[in-house]
Structures are given as C-alpha cells and as structure tokens.
C-alpha atoms as a PDB file:
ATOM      1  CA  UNK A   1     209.107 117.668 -19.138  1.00  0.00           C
ATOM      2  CA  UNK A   2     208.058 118.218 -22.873  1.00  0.00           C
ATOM      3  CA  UNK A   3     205.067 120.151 -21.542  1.00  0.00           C
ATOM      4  CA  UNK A   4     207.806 123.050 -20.409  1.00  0.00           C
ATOM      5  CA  UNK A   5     206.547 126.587 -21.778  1.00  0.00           C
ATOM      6  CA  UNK A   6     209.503 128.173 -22.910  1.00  0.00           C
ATOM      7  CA  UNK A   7     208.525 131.551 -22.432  1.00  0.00           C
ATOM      8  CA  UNK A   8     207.565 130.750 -18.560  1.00  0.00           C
ATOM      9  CA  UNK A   9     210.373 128.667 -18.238  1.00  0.00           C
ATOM     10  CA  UNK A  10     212.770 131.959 -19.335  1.00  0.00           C
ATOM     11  CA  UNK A  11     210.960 134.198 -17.215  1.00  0.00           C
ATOM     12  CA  UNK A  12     211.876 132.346 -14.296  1.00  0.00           C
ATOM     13  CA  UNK A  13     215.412 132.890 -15.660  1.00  0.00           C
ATOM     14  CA  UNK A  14     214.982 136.671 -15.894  1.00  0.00           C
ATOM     15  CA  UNK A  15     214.636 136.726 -19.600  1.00  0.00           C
ATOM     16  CA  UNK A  16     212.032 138.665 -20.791  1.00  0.00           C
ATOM     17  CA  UNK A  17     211.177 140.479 -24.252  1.00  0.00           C
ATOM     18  CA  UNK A  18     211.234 144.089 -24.058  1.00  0.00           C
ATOM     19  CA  UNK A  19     207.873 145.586 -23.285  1.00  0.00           C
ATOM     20  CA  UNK A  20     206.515 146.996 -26.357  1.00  0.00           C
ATOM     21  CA  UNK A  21     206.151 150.973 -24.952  1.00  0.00           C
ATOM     22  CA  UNK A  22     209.951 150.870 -23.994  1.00  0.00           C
ATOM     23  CA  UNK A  23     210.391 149.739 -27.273  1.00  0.00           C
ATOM     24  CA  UNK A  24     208.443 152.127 -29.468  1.00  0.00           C
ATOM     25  CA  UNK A  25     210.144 154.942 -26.413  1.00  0.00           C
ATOM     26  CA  UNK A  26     213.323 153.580 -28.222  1.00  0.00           C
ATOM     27  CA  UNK A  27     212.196 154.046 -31.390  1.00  0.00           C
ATOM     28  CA  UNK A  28     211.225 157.601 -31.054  1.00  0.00           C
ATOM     29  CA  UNK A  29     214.088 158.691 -29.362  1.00  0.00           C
ATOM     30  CA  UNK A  30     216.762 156.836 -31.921  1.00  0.00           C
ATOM     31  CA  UNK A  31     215.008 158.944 -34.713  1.00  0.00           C
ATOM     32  CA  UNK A  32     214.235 162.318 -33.239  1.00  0.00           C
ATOM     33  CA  UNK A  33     218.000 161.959 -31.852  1.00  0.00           C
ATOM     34  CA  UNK A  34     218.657 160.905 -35.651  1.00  0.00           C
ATOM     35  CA  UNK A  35     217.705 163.858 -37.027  1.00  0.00           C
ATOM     36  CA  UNK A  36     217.747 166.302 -34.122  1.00  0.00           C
ATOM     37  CA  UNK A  37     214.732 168.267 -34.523  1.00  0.00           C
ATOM     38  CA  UNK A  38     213.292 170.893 -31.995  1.00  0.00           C
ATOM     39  CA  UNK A  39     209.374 170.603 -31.279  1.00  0.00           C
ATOM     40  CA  UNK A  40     208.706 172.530 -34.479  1.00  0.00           C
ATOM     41  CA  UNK A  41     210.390 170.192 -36.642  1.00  0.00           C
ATOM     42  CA  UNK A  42     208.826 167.360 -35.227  1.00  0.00           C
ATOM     43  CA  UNK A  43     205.498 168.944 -36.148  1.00  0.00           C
ATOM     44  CA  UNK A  44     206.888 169.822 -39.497  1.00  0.00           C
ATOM     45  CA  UNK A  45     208.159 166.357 -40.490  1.00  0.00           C
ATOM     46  CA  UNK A  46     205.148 164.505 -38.598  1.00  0.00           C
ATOM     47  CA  UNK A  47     204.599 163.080 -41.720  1.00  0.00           C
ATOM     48  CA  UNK A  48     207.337 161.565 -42.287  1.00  0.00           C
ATOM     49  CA  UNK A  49     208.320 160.804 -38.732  1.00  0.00           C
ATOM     50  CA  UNK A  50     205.584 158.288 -38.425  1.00  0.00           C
ATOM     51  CA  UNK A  51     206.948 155.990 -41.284  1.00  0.00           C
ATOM     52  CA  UNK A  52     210.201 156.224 -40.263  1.00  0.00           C
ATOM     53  CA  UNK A  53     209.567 155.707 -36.637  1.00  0.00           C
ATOM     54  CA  UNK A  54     207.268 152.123 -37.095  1.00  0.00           C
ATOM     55  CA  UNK A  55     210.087 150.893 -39.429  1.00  0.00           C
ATOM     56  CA  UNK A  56     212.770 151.856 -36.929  1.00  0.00           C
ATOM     57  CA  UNK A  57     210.514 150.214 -33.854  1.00  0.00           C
ATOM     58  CA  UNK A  58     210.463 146.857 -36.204  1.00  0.00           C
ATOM     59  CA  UNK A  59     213.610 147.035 -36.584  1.00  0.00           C
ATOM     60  CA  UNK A  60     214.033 147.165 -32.898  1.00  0.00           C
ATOM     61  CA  UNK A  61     211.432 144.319 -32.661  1.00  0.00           C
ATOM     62  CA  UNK A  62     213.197 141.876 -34.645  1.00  0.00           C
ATOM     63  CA  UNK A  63     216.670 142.607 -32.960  1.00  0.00           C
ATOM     64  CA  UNK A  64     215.260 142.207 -29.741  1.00  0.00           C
ATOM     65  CA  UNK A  65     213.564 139.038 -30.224  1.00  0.00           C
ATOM     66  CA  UNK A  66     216.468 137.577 -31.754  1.00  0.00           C
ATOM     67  CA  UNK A  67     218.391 138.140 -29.190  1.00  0.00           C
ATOM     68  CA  UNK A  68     215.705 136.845 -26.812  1.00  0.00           C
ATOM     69  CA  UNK A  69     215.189 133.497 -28.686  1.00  0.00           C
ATOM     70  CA  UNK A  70     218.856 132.931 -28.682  1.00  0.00           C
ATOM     71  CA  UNK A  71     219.406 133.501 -25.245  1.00  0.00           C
ATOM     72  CA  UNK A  72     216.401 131.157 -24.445  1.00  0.00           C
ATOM     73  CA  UNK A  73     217.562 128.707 -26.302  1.00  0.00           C
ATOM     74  CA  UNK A  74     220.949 128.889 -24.624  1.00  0.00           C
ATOM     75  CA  UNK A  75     219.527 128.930 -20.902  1.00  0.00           C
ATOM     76  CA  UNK A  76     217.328 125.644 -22.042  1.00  0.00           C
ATOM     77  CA  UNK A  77     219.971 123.514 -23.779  1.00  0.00           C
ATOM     78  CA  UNK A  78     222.229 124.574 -20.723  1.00  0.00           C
ATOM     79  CA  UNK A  79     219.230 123.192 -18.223  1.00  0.00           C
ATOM     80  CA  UNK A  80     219.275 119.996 -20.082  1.00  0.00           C
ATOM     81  CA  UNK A  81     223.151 119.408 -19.928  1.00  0.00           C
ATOM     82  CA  UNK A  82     222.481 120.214 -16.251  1.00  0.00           C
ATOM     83  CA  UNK A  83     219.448 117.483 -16.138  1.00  0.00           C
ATOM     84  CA  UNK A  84     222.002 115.094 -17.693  1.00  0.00           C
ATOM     85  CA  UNK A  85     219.215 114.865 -20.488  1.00  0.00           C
ATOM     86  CA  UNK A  86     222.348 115.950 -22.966  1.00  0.00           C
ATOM     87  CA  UNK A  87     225.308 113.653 -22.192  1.00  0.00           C
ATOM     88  CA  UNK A  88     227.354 114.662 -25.559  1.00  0.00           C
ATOM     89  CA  UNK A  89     226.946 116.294 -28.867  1.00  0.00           C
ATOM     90  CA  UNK A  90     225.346 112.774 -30.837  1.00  0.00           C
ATOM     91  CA  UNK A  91     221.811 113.184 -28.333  1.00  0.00           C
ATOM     92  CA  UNK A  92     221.036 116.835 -29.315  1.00  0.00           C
ATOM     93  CA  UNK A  93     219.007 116.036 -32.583  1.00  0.00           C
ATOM     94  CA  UNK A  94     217.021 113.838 -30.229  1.00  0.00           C
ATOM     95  CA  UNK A  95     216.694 115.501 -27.285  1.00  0.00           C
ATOM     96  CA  UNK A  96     215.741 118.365 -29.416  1.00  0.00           C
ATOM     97  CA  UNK A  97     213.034 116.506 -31.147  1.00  0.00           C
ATOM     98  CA  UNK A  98     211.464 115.527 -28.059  1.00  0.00           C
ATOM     99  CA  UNK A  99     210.782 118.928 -27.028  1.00  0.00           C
ATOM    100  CA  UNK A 100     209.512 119.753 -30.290  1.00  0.00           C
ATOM    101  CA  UNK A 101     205.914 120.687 -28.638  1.00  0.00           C
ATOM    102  CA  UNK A 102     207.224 123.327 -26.184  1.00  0.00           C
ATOM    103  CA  UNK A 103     209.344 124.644 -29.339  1.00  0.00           C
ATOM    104  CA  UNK A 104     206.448 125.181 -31.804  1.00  0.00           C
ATOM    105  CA  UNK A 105     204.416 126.719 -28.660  1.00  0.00           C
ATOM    106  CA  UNK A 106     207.510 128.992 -28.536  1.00  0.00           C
ATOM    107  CA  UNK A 107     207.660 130.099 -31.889  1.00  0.00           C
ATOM    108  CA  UNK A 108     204.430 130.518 -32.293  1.00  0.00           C
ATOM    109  CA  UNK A 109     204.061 132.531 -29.424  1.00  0.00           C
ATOM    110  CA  UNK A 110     206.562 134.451 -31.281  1.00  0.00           C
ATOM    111  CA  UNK A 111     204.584 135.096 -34.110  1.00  0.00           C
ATOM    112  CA  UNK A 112     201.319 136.120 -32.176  1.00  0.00           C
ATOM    113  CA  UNK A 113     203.073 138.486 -30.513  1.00  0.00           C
ATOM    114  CA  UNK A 114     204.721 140.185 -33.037  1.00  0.00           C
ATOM    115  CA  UNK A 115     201.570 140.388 -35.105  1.00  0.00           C
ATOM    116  CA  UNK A 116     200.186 141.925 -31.648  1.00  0.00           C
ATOM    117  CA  UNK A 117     202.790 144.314 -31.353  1.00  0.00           C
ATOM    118  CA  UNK A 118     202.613 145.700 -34.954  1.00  0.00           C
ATOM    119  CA  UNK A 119     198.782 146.010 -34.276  1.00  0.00           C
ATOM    120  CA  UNK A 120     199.554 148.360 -31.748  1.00  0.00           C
ATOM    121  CA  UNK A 121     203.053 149.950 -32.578  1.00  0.00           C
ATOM    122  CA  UNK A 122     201.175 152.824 -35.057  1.00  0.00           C
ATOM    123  CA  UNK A 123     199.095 154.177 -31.746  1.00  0.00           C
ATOM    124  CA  UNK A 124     201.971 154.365 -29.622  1.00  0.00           C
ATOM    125  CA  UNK A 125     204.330 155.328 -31.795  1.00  0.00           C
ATOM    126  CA  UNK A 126     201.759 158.266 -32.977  1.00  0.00           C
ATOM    127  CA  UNK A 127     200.631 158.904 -28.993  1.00  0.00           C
ATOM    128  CA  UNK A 128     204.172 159.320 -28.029  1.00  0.00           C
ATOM    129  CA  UNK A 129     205.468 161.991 -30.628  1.00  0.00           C
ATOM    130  CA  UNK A 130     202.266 163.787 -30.538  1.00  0.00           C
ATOM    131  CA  UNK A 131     202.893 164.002 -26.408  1.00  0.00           C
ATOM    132  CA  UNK A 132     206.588 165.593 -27.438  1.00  0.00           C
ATOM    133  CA  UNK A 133     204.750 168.596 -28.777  1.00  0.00           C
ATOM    134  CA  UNK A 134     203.054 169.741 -25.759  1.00  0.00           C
ATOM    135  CA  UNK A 135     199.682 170.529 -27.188  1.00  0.00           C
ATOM    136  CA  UNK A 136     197.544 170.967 -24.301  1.00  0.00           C
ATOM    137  CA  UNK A 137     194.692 167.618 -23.878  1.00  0.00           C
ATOM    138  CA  UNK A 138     193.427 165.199 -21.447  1.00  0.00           C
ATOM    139  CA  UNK A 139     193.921 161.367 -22.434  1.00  0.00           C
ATOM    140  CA  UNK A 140     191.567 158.727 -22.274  1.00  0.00           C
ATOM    141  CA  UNK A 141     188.866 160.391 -21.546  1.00  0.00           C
ATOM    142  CA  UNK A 142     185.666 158.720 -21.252  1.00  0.00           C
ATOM    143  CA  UNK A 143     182.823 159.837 -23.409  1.00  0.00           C
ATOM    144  CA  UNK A 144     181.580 156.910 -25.480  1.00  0.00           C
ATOM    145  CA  UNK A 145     184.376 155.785 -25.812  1.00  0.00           C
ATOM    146  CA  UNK A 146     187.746 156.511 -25.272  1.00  0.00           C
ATOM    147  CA  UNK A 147     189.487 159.044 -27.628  1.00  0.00           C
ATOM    148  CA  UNK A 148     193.068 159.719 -27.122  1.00  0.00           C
ATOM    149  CA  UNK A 149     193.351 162.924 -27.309  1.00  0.00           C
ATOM    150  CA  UNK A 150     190.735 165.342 -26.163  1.00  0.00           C
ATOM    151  CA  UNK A 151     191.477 168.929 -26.501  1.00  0.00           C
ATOM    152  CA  UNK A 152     192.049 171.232 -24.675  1.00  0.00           C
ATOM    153  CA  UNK A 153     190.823 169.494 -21.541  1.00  0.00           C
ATOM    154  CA  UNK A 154     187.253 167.533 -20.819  1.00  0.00           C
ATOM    155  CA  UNK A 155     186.639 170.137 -18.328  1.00  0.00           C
ATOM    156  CA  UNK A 156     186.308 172.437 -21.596  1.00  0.00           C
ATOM    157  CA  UNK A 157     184.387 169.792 -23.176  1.00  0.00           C
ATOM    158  CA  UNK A 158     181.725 170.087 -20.261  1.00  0.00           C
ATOM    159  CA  UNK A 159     181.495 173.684 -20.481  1.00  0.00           C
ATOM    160  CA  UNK A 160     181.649 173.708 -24.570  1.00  0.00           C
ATOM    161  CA  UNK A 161     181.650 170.800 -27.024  1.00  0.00           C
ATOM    162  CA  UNK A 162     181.362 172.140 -30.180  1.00  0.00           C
ATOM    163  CA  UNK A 163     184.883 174.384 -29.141  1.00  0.00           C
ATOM    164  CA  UNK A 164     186.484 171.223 -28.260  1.00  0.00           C
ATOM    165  CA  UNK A 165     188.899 168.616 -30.829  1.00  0.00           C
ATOM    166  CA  UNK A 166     188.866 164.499 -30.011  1.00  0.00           C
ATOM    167  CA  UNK A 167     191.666 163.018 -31.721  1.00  0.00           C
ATOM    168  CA  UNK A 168     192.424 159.174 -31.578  1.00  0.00           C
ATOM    169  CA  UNK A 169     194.297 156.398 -33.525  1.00  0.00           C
ATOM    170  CA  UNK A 170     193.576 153.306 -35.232  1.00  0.00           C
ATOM    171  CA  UNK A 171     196.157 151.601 -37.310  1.00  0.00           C
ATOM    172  CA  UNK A 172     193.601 149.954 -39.203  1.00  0.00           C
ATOM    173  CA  UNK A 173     189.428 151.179 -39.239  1.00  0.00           C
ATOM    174  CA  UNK A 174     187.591 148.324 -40.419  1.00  0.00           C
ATOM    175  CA  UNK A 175     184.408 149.508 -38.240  1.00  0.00           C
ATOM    176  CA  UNK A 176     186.248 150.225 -35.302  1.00  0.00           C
ATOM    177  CA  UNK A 177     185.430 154.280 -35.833  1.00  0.00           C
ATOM    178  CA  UNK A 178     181.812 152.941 -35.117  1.00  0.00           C
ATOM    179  CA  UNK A 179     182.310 152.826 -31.725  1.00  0.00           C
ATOM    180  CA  UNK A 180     183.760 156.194 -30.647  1.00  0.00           C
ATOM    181  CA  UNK A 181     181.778 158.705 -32.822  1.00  0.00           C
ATOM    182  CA  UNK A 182     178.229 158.786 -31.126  1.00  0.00           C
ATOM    183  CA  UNK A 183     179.630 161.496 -28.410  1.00  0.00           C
ATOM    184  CA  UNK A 184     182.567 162.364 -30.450  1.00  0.00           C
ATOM    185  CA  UNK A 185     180.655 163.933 -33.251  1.00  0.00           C
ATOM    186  CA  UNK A 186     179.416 166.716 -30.817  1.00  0.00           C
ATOM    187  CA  UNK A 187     183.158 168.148 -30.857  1.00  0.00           C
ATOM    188  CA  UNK A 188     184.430 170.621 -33.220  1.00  0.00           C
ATOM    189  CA  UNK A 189     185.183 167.530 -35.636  1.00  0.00           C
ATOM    190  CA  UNK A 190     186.324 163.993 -34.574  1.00  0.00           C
ATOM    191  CA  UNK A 191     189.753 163.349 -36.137  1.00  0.00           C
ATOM    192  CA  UNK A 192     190.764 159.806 -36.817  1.00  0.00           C
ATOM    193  CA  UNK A 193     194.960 159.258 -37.367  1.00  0.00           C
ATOM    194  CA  UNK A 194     195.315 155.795 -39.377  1.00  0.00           C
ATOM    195  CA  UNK A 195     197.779 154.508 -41.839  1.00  0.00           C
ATOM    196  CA  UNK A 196     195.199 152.164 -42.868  1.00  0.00           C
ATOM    197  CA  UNK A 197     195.510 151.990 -46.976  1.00  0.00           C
ATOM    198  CA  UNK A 198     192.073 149.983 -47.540  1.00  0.00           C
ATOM    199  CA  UNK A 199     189.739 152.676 -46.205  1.00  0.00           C
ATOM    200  CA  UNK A 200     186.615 152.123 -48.957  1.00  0.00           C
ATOM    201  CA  UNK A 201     184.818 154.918 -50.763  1.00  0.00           C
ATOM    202  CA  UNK A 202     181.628 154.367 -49.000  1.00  0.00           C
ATOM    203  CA  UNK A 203     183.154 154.132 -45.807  1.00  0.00           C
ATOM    204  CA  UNK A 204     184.756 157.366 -46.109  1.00  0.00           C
ATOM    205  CA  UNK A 205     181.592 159.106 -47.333  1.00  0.00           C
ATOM    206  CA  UNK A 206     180.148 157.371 -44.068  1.00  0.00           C
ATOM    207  CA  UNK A 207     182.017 159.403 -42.021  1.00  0.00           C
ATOM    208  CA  UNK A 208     182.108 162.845 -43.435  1.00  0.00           C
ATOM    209  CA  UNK A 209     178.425 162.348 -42.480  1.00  0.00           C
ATOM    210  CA  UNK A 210     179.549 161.786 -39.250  1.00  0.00           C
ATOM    211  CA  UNK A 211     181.929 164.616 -39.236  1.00  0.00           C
ATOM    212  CA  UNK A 212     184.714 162.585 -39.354  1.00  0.00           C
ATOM    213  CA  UNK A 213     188.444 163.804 -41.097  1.00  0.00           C
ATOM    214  CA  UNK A 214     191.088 161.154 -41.519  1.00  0.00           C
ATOM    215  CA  UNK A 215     194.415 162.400 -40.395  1.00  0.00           C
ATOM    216  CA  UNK A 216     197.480 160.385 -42.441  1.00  0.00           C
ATOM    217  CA  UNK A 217     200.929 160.462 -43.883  1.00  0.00           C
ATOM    218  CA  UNK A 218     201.108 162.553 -46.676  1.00  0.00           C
ATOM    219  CA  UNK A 219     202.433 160.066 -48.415  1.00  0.00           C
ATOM    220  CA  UNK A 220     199.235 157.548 -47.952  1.00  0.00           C
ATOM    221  CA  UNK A 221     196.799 159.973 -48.324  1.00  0.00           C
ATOM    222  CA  UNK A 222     198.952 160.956 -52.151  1.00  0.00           C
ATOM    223  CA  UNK A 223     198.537 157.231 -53.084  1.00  0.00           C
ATOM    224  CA  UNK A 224     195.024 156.622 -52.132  1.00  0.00           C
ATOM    225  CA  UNK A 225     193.013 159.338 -50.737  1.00  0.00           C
ATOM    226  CA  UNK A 226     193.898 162.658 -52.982  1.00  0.00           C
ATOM    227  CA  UNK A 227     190.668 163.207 -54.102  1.00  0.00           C
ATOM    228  CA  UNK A 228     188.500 162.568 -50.487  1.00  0.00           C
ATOM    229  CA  UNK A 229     187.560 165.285 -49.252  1.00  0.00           C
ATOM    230  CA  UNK A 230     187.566 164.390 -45.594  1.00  0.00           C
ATOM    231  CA  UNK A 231     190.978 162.947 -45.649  1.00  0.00           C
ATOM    232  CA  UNK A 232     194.166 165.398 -44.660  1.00  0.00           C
ATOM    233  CA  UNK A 233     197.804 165.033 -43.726  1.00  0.00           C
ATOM    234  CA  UNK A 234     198.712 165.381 -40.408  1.00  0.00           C
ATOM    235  CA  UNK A 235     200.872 168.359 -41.520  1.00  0.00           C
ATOM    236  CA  UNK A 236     197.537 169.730 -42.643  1.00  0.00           C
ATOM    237  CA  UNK A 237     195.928 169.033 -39.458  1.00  0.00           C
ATOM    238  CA  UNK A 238     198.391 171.235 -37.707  1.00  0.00           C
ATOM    239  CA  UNK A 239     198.529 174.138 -39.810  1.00  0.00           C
ATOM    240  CA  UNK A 240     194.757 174.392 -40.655  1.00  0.00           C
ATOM    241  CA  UNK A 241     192.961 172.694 -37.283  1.00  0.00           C
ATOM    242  CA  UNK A 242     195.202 172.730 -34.376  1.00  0.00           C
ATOM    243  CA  UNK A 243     197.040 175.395 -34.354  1.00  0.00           C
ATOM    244  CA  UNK A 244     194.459 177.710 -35.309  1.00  0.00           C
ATOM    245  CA  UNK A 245     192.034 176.273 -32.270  1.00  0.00           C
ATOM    246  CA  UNK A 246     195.179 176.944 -30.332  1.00  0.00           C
ATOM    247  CA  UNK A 247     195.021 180.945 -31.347  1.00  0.00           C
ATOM    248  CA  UNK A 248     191.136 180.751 -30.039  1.00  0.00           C
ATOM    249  CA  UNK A 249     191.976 178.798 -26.829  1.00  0.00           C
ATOM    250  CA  UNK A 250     194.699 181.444 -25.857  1.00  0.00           C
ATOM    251  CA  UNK A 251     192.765 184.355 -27.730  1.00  0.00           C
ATOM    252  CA  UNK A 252     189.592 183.276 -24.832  1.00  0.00           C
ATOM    253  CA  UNK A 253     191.569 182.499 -22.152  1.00  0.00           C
ATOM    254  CA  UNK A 254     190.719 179.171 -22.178  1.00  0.00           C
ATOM    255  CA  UNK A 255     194.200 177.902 -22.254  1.00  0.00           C
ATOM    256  CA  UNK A 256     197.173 180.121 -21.105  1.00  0.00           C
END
C-alpha cells in the first residue's frame, strides 16, 4: 500500500485541483469585478491589470491547493481508519511514517505543478483580458509557429502580410522568440508581450533586427527597458499600433 499515489488515489475520490484556465477565469473576473471597468478601462489600465491579475490568480492558487491538500489528507487518514491500519490516536506517527514515499511524491507533485502553473499563468491571464476587448483576430494560427494573436484574421494575412499584426506571449524569452519570427517578421511588426525582467542588451538588439517590439507593463519596461528602443507598454501598443491599424482596417473595409 505505500506505493498509493495520492493524487490518483483523490481523484478516484472526486478531488481534484482546479484546472488552471478556470482559475486564471477567476482571477480576471475577481479583479475586473474589483474595479468595475468597461472595455475602455480595461485597455486603459492593461498595464496594471496584468500585475494585479497574476498576483490575484496566485493567490487563488495557493488557496485552492490548500484546501485540496487538506481535504486529501482527510479522505486518506479516513481510508486508513477504515483499513483498520489506524486503530487509535498512539499509531498515527507510524502509520504516517510508513507512507512517507506516497507523501513526498505528493508534495512534490505539488511543487511541480505550481511551478507549471506560474509558467503559464502570464499567457492566460494576458490571452484572456486581451479576448475581453474584442479586437478582431484569429488564434493559433499556424504560420511557423503559432502566434496568439493574428490580426485581423489569417485570411487577411493571405491576401496582405505586411497590413497584418501577430501578437503572442511568453512569460519568459530565453530563445523561445527564435522559433516564431521566421514567418512572423513578414507582418506589419511581430509583437512579443513578456514580463520577463532579464531580457539582455544583445538580445534585444537581436530582435529589432528582426522587427521585433516587446510589449510590457509599464512598470517593467520603467525599471529595465526605458532606454530600448524596441520595447513599449502595452498602453503604448494600443494607442500607437492597434488602434490606429484598427482606423485602416475599418477605413479599407477590411474589417467592419
């Protein structure tokens, strides 16, 4: 029996940790509820609403998983009094220590995923309140890659690249960008949304020569980034890139 994996052993129970998009959903709603802004002032505050929304899905994270571990730990010790493993309160300590194995497994599986999850939480916490403001795209597309965001539509993209914007997110670059700019350069410009605070010198000089622009938090880009040149706010990239492709798109009928 000390080969049990907890986590398998609760799912058979019907205890399972919250999936990580209804979580960062949460997230998103609890702060845009928060501070009750319309589409404009979503776009407005972007800035800010990314910071505050990964802190409040980590939040969420940690509650949830608490509450998970405790009620796995509950279900078990209840299975062993039921096994007859547990006869009274003096054989816990070693009953406990024999499953010490399926425990570590546990909590390490914890860990893992929670590193996972934070990996992830900046792209789907960015994806879902840029979806909120109704910006016309297609998602996923493939074209060397997989953007998130290509916009207007790919069937504009067929018709006329350079008119087009691709749009994706990384929490952290690293070389990562490597691998989506080949097709992406032949947009209007290849925007890259991190909150990755390591980005080198060189690297960034790389990618201007790829056409790339780093969208960020204001506050990220004050701290580390003022003086690249290829390196905006996503505030910026709504005023000054977006909106005014928007103007063309409508102005040429491409959008309605």
């Amino acid at each position: 029996m000390s080969t049990i994996n907890l986590k398998d052993f609760a799912a058979k129970e019907g205890i399972i940790l919250k999936k990580p998009e209804d979580l960062i959903i949460e997230a998103k709603d609890n702060i845009t509820r928060k501070h009750a802004y319309t589409k404009s002032q979503i776009k407005e505050h972007f800035d800010l609403l990314i910071d505050e929304t990964e802190k409040e899905a980590h939040r969420l994270y940690l509650q949830y998983e608490e509450e998970y571990g405790k009620r796995v730990f509950s279900i078990f010790i209840n299975h062993l009094i039921n096994r007859k493993e547990i006869a009274n309160i003096s054989q816990i300590s070693t009953i406990l220590g024999k499953y010490f194995k399926p425990f570590d497994r546990f909590f390490l599986s914890l860990a893992q995923s929670r590193k996972s999850r934070a990996g992830k939480a900046f792209e789907k916490i960015h994806n879902a309140l840029f979806k909120s403001l109704d910006y016309p795209f297609d998602e996923q597309v493939v074209i060397n890659g997989k953007p998130d965001f290509l916009m207007p539509s790919a069937k504009h993209f067929k018709v006329n690249p350079p008119d087009c914007i691709i749009f994706t997110a990384k929490r952290t670059l690293r070389e990562r960008w490597r691998q989506i700019v080949t097709e992406g350069t032949r947009g209007l410009g290849f925007y890259l949304a991190t909150i990755d605070e390591n980005i080198s010198s060189n690297a960034l000089k790389e990618m201007l020569d790829h056409r790339i622009i780093i969208v960020c938090p204001q506050r990220i880009r004050n701290d580390h980034y003022s003086r690249a040149i290829n390196v905006i706010s996503f505030k910026q990239f709504f005023n000054d890139v977006l909106d005014p492709a928007m103007t063309r798109w409508k102005r040429n009928k491409i959008i309605s």
